[in-house]
C-alpha atoms as a PDB file:
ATOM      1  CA  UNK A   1     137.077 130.408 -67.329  1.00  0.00           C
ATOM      2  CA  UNK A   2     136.968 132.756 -70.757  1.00  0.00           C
ATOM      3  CA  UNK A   3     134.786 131.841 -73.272  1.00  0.00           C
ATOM      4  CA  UNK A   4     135.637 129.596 -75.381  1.00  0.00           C
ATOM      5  CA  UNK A   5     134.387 128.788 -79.232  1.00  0.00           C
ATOM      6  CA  UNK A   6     135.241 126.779 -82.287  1.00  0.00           C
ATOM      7  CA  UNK A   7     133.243 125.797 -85.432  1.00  0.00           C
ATOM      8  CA  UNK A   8     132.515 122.195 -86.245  1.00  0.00           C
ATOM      9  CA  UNK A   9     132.396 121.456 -89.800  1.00  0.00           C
ATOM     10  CA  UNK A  10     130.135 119.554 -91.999  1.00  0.00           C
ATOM     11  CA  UNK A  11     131.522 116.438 -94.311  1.00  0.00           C
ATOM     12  CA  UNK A  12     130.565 114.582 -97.754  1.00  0.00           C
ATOM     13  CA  UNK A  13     131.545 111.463 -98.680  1.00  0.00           C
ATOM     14  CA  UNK A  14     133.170 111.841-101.812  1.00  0.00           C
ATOM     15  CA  UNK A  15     132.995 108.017-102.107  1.00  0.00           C
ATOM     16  CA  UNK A  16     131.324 105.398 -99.485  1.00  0.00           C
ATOM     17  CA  UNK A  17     131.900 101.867 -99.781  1.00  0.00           C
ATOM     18  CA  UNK A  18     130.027  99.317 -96.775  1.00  0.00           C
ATOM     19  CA  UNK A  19     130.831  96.272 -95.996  1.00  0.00           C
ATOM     20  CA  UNK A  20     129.236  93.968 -94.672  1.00  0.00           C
ATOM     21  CA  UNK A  21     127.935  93.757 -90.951  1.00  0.00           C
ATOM     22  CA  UNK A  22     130.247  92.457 -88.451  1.00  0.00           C
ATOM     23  CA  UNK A  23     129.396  89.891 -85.377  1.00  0.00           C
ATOM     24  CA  UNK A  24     129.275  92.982 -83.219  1.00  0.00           C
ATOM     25  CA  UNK A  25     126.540  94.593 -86.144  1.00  0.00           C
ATOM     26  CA  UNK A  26     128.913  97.432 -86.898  1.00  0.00           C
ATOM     27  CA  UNK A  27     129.600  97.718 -90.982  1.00  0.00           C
ATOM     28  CA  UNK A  28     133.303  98.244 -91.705  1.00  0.00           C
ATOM     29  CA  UNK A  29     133.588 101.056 -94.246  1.00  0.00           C
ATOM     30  CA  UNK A  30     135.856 102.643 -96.344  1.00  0.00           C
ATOM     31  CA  UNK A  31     135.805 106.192 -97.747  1.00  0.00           C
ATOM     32  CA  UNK A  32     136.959 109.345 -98.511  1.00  0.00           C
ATOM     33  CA  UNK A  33     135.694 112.010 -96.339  1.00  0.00           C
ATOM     34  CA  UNK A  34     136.051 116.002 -96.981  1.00  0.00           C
ATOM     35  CA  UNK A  35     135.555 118.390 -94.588  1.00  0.00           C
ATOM     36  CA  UNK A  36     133.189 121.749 -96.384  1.00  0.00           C
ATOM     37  CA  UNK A  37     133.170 125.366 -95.151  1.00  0.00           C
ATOM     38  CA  UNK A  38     129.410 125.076 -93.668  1.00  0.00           C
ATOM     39  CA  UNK A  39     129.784 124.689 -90.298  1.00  0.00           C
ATOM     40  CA  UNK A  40     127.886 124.832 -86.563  1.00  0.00           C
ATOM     41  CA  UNK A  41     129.325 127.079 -84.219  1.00  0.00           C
ATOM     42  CA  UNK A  42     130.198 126.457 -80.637  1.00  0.00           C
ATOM     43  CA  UNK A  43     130.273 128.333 -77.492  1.00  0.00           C
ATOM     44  CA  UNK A  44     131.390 126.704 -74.268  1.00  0.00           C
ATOM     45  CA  UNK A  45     131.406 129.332 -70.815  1.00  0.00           C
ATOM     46  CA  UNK A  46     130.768 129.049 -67.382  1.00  0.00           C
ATOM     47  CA  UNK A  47     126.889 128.066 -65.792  1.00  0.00           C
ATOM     48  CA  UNK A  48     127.373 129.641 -62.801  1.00  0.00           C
ATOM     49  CA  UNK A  49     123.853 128.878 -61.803  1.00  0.00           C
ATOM     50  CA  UNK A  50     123.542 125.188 -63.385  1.00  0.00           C
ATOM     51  CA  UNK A  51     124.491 122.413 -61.057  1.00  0.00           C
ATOM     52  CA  UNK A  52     125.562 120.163 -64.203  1.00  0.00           C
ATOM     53  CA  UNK A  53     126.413 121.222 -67.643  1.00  0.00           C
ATOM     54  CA  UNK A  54     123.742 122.605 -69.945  1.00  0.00           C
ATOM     55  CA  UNK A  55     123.928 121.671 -74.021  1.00  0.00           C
ATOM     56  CA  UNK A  56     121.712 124.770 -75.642  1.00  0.00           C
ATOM     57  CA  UNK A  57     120.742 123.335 -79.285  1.00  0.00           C
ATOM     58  CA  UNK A  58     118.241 125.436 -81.164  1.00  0.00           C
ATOM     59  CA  UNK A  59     116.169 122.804 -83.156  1.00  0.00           C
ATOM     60  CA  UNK A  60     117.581 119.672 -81.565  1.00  0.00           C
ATOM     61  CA  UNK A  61     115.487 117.854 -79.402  1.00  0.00           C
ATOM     62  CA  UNK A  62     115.950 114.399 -77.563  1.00  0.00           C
ATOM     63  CA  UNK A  63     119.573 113.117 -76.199  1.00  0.00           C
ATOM     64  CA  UNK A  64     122.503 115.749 -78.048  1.00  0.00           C
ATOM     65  CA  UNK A  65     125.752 113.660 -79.108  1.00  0.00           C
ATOM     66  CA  UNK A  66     128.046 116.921 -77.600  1.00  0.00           C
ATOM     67  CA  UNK A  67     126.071 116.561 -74.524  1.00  0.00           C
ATOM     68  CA  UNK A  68     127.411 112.584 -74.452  1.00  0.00           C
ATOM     69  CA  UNK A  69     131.403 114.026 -75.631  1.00  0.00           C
ATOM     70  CA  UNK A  70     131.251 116.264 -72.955  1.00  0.00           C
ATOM     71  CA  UNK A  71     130.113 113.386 -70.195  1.00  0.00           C
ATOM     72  CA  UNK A  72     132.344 111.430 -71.740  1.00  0.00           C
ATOM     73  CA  UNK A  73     135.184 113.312 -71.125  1.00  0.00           C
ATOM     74  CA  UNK A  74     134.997 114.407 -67.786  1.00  0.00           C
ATOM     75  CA  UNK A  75     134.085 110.619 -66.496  1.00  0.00           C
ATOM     76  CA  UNK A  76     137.523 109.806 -68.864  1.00  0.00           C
ATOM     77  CA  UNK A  77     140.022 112.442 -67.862  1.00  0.00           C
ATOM     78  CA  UNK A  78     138.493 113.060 -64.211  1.00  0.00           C
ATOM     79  CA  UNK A  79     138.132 116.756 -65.236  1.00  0.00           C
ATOM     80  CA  UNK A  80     135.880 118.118 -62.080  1.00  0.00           C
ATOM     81  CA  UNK A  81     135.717 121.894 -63.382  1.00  0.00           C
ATOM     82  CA  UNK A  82     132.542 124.041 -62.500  1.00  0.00           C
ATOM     83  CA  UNK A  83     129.269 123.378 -64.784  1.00  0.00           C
ATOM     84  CA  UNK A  84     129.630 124.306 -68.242  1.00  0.00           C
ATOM     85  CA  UNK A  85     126.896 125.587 -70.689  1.00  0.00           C
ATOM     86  CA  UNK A  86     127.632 124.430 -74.276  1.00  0.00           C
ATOM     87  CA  UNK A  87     125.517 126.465 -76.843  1.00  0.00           C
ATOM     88  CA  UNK A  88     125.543 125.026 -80.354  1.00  0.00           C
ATOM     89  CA  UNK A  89     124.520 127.514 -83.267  1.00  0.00           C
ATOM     90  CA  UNK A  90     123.133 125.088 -86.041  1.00  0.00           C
ATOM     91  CA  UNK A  91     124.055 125.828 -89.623  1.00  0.00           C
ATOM     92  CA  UNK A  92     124.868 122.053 -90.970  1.00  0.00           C
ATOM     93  CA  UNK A  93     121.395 120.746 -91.632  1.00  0.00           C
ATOM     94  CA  UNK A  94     119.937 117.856 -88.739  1.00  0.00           C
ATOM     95  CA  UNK A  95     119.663 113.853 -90.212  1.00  0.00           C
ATOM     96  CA  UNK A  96     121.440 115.177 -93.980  1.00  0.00           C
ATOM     97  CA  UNK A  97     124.464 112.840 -94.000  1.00  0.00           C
ATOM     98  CA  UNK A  98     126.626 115.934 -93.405  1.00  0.00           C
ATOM     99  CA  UNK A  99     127.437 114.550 -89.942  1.00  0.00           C
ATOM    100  CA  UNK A 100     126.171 117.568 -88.051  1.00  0.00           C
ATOM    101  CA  UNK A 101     125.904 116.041 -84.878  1.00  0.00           C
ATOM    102  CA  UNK A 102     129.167 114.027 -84.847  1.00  0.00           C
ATOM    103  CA  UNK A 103     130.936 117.500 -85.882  1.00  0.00           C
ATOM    104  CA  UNK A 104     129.245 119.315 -82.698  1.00  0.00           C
ATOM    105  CA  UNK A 105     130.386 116.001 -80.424  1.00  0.00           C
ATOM    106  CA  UNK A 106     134.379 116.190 -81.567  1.00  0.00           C
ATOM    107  CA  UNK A 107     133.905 120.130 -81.614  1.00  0.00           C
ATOM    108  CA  UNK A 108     132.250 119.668 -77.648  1.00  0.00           C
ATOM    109  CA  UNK A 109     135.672 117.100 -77.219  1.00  0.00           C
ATOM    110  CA  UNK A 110     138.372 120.013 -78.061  1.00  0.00           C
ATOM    111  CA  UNK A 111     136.411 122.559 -76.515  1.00  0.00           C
ATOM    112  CA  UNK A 112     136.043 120.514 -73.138  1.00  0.00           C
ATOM    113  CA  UNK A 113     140.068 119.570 -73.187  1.00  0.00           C
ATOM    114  CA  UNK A 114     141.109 123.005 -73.916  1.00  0.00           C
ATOM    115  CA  UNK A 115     138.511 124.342 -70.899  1.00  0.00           C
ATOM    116  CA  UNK A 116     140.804 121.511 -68.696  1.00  0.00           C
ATOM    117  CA  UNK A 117     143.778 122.861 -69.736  1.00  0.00           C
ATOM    118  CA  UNK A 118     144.723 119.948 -72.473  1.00  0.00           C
ATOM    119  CA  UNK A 119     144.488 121.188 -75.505  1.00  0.00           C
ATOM    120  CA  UNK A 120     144.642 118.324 -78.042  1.00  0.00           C
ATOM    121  CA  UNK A 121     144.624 115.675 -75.262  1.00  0.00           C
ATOM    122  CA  UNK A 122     145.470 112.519 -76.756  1.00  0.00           C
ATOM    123  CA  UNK A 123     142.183 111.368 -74.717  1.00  0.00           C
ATOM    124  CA  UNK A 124     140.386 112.627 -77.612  1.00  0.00           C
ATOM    125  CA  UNK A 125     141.314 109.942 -79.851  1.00  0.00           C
ATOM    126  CA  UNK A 126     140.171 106.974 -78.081  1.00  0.00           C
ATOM    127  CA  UNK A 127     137.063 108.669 -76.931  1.00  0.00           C
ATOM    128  CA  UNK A 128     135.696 109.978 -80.546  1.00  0.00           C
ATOM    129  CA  UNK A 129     134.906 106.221 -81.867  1.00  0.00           C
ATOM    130  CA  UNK A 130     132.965 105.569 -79.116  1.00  0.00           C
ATOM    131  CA  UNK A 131     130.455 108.547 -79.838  1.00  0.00           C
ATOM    132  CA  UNK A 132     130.315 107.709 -83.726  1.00  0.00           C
ATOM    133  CA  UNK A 133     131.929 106.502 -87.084  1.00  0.00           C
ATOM    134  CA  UNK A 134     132.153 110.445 -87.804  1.00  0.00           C
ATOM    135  CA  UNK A 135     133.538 111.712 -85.012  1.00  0.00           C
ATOM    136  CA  UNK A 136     136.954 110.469 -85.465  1.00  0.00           C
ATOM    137  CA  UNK A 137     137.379 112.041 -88.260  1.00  0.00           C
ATOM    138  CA  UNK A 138     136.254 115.611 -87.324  1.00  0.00           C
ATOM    139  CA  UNK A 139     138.520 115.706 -84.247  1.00  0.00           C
ATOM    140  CA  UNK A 140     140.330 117.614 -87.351  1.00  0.00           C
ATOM    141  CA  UNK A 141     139.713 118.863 -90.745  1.00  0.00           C
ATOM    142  CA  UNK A 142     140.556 118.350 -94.451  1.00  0.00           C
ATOM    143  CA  UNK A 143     140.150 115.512 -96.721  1.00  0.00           C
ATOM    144  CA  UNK A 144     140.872 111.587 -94.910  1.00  0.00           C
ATOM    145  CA  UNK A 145     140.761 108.105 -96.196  1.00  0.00           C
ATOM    146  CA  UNK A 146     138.381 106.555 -93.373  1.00  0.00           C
ATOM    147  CA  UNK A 147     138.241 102.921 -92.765  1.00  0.00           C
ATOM    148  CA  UNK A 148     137.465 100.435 -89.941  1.00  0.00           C
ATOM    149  CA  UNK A 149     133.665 101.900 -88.730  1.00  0.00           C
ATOM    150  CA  UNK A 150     135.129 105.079 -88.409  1.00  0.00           C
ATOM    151  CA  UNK A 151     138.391 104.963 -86.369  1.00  0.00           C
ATOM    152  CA  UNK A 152     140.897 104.890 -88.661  1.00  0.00           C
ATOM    153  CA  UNK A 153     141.660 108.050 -90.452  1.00  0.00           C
ATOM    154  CA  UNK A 154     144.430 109.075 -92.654  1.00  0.00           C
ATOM    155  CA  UNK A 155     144.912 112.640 -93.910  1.00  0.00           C
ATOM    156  CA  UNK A 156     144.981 112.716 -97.899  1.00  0.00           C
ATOM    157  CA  UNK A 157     146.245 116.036 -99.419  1.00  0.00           C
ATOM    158  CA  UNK A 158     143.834 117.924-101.092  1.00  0.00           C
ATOM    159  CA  UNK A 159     141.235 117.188-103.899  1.00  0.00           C
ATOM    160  CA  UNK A 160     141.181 118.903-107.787  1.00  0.00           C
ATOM    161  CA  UNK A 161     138.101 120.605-107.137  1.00  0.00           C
ATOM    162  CA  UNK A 162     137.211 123.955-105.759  1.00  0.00           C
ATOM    163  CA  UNK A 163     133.623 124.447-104.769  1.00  0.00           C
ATOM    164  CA  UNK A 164     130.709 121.611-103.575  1.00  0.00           C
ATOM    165  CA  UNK A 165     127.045 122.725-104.522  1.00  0.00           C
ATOM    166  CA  UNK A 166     124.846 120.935-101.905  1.00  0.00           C
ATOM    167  CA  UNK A 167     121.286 120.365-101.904  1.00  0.00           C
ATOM    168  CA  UNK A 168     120.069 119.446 -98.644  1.00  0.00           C
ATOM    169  CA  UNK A 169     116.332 117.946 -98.523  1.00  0.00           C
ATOM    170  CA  UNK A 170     113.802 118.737 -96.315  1.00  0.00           C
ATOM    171  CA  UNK A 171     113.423 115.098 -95.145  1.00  0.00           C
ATOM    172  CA  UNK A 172     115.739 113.958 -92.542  1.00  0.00           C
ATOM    173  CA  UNK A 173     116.849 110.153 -92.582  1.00  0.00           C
ATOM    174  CA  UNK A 174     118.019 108.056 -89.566  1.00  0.00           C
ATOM    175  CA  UNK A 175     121.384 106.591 -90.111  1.00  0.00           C
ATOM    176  CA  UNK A 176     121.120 102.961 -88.545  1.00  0.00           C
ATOM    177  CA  UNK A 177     117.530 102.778 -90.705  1.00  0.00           C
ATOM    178  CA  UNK A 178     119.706 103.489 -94.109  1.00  0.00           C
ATOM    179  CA  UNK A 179     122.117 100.472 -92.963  1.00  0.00           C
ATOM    180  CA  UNK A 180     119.235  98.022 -92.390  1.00  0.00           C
ATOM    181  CA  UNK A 181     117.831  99.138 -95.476  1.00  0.00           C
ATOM    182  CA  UNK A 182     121.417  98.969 -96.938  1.00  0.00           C
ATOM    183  CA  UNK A 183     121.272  95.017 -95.363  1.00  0.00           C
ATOM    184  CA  UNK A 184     117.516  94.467 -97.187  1.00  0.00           C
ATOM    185  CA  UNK A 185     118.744  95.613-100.663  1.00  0.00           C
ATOM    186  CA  UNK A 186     122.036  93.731-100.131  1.00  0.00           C
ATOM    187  CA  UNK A 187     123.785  96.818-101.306  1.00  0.00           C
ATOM    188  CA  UNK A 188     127.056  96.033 -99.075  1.00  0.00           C
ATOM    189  CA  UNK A 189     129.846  94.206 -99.657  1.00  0.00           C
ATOM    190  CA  UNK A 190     131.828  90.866 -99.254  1.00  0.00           C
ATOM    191  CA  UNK A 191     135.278  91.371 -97.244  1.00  0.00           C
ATOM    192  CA  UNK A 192     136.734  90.389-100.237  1.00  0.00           C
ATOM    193  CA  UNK A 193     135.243  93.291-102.545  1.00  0.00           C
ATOM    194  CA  UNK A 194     135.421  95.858 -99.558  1.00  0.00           C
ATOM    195  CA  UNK A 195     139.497  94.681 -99.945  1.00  0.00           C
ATOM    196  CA  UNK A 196     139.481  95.445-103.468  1.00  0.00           C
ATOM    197  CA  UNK A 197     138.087  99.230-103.127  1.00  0.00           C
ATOM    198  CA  UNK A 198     140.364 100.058-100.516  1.00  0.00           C
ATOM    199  CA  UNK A 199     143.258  99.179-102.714  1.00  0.00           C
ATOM    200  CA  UNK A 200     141.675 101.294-105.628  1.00  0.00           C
ATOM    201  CA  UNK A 201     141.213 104.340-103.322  1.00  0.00           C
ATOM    202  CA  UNK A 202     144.921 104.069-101.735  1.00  0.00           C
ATOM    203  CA  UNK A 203     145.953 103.837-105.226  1.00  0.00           C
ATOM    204  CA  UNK A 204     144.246 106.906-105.469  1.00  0.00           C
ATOM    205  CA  UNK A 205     141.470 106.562-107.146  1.00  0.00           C
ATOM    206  CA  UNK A 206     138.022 107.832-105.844  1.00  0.00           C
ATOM    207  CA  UNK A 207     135.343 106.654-107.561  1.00  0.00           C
ATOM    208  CA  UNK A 208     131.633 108.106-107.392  1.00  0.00           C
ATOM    209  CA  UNK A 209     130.368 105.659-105.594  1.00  0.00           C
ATOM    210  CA  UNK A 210     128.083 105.451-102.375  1.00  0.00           C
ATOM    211  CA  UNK A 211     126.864 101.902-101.505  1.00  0.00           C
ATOM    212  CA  UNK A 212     124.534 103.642 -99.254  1.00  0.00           C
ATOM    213  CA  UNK A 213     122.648 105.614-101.571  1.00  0.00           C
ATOM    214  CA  UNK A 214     120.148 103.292-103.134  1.00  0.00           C
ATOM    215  CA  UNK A 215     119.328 102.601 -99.687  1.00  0.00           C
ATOM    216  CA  UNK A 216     118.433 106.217 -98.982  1.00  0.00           C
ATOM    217  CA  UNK A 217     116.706 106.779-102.017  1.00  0.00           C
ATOM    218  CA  UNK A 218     114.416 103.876-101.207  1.00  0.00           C
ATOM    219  CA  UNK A 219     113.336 105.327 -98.493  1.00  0.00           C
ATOM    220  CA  UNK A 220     113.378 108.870 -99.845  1.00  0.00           C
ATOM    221  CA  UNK A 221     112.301 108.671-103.309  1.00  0.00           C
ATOM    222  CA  UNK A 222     112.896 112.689-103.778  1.00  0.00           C
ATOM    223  CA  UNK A 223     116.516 111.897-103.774  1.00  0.00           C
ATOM    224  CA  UNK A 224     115.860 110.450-107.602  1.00  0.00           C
ATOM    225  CA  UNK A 225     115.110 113.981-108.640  1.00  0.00           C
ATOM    226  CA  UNK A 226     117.670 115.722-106.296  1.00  0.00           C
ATOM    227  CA  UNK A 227     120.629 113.981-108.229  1.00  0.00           C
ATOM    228  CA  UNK A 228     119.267 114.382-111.613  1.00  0.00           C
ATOM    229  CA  UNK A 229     119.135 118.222-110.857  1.00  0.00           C
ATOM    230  CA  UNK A 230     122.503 118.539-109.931  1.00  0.00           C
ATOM    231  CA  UNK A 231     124.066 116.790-112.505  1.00  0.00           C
ATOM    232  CA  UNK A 232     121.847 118.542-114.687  1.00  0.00           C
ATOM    233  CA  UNK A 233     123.296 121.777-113.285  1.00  0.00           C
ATOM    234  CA  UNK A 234     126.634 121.152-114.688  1.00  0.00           C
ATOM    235  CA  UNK A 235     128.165 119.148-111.702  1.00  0.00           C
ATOM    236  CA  UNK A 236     131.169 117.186-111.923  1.00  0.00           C
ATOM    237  CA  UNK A 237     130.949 113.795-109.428  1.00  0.00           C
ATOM    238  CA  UNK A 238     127.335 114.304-108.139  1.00  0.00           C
ATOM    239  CA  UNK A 239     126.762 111.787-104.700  1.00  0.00           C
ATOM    240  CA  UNK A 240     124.395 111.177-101.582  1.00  0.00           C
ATOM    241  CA  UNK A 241     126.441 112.642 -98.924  1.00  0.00           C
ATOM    242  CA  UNK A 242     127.108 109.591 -95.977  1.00  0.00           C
ATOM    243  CA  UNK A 243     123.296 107.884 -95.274  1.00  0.00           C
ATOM    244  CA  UNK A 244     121.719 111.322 -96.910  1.00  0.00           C
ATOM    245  CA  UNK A 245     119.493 112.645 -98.014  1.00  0.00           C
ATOM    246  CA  UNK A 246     121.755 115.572 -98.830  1.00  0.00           C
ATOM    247  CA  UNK A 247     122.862 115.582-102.708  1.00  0.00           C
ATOM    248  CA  UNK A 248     126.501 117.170-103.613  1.00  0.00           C
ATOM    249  CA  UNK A 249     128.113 117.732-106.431  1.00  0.00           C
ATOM    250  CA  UNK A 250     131.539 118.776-107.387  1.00  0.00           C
ATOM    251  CA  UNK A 251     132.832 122.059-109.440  1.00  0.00           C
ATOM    252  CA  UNK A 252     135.876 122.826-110.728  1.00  0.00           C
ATOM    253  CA  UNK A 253     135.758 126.519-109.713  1.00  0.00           C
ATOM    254  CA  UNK A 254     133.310 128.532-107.219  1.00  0.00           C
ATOM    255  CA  UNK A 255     131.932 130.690-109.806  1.00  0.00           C
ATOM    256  CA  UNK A 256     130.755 127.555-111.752  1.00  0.00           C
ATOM    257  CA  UNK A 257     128.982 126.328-108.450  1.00  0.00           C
ATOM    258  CA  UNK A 258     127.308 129.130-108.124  1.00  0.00           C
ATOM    259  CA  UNK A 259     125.872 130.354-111.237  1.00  0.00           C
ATOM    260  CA  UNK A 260     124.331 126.817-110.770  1.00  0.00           C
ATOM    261  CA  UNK A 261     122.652 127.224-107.837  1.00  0.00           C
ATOM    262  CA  UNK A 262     120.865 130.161-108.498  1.00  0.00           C
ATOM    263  CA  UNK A 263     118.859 127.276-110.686  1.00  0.00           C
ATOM    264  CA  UNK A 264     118.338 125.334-107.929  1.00  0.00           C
ATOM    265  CA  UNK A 265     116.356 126.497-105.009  1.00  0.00           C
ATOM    266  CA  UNK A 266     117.421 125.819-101.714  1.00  0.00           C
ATOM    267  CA  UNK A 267     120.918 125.021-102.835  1.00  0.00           C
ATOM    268  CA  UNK A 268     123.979 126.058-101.041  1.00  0.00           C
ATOM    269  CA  UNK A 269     127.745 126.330-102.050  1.00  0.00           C
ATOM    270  CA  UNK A 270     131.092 125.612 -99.983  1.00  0.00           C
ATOM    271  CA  UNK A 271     134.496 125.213-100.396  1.00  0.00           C
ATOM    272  CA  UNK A 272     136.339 122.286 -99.028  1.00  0.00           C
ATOM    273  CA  UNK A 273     138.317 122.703 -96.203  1.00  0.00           C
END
């Protein structure tokens, strides 16, 4: 087997809405997702000496979402090849709402297909939802209306902007502890209003909205000061990125972006993808 690579992405949420939870405790969603040119970077090649694949994840500890895609996919396809060793460069930052890990599971899915000899297995479809609401959508890249909790994506063309400046925190937030705090604050919505924003986004309008983001600043107060920098940098739309605590904001042109970010420290600036 030759070596095989592929970069996996990072994402904003250019607008979030939540609904409410459903009997199986999932929240339907609907959003706009956007793929940015900070990415992880992937390297999948034989373990000659492993007697099981190896996930190598520099700053990652505890159970690795790529280590469950790859699992996943040889228990689904019945792929028996020789132990792999999966080593994941880290660039998207861990628990940000940039959907790091979700990126590194779809990127371990296409990797692990193309090592069977499937590249772009339909398999890969049906298996991303069951690793996360993320992953579906980066099984590809670009800018997606997402609905469902996560499984239904449909490729938008691309936005007006040209540059995100993104200022990640150094807090990291858990996901499912933004929903229940999401649930507390009764920040989500009634089927009925969740209905009425996905009409106004497929009419193609995408508001600056993320029900999620009072949560996240409740339990990160910094994120308060992180959004009043960026829009005071000159931003555009200026968000929580998914459950955060990453802060974006959007610029018309990447020279803008970054003449403001050499204001902010720590910031970074992409381009969408």
């Amino acid at each position: 087997m030759t070596p095989l690579t592929t970069l996996a992405p990072g994402k904003v949420n250019l607008c979030l809405f939540v609904g409410e939870p459903r009997a199986d405790g999932y929240h339907p969603l609907v959003s706009v997702f956007q793929s940015v040119s900070l990415a992880d970077e992937l390297r999948l090649e034989p373990a000659p000496r492993a007697t099981a694949d190896e996930v190598v994840c520099s700053g990652v500890e505890g159970p690795n979402l790529a280590a469950r895609a790859l699992a996943a996919y040889r228990e689904a396809s019945g792929w028996d090849g020789p132990p792999v060793r999966l080593t994941i460069t880290k660039r998207v930052p861990i628990a940000a709402g940039m959907g790091g890990g979700s990126g590194d599971a779809a990127a371990a899915l296409r990797l692990a297909a193309e090592a069977a000899g499937r590249p772009g297995d339909p398999l890969l479809a049906e298996l991303a939802p069951t690793l996360g609401a993320d992953v579906p959508f980066q099984l590809a890249r670009g800018r997606a209306l997402v609905t469902g909790i996560g499984e239904h994506v449909e490729p938008l063309p691309p936005g007006p902007w040209g540059a995100l400046l993104l200022l990640p925190s150094p807090e990291a937030l858990s996901t499912p502890a933004v929903y229940r705090e999401a649930d507390r604050l009764g920040s989500v919505r009634a089927p009925a209003a969740l209905a009425t924003a996905e009409a106004q986004v497929r009419a193609g309008a995408v508001p600056a909205v993320n029900d999620l983001q009072a949560a996240a600043r409740s339990l990160c107060p910094a994120i308060g000061a992180a959004l009043a920098a960026v829009s005071a940098a000159g931003a555009g739309d200026v968000l929580v990125s998914g459950s955060g605590p990453t802060v974006f904001g959007t610029f018309d042109d990447i020279e803008r972006a970054e003449a403001a970010a050499r204001g902010l420290p720590g910031a970074l600036v992409v381009r969408p993808l």
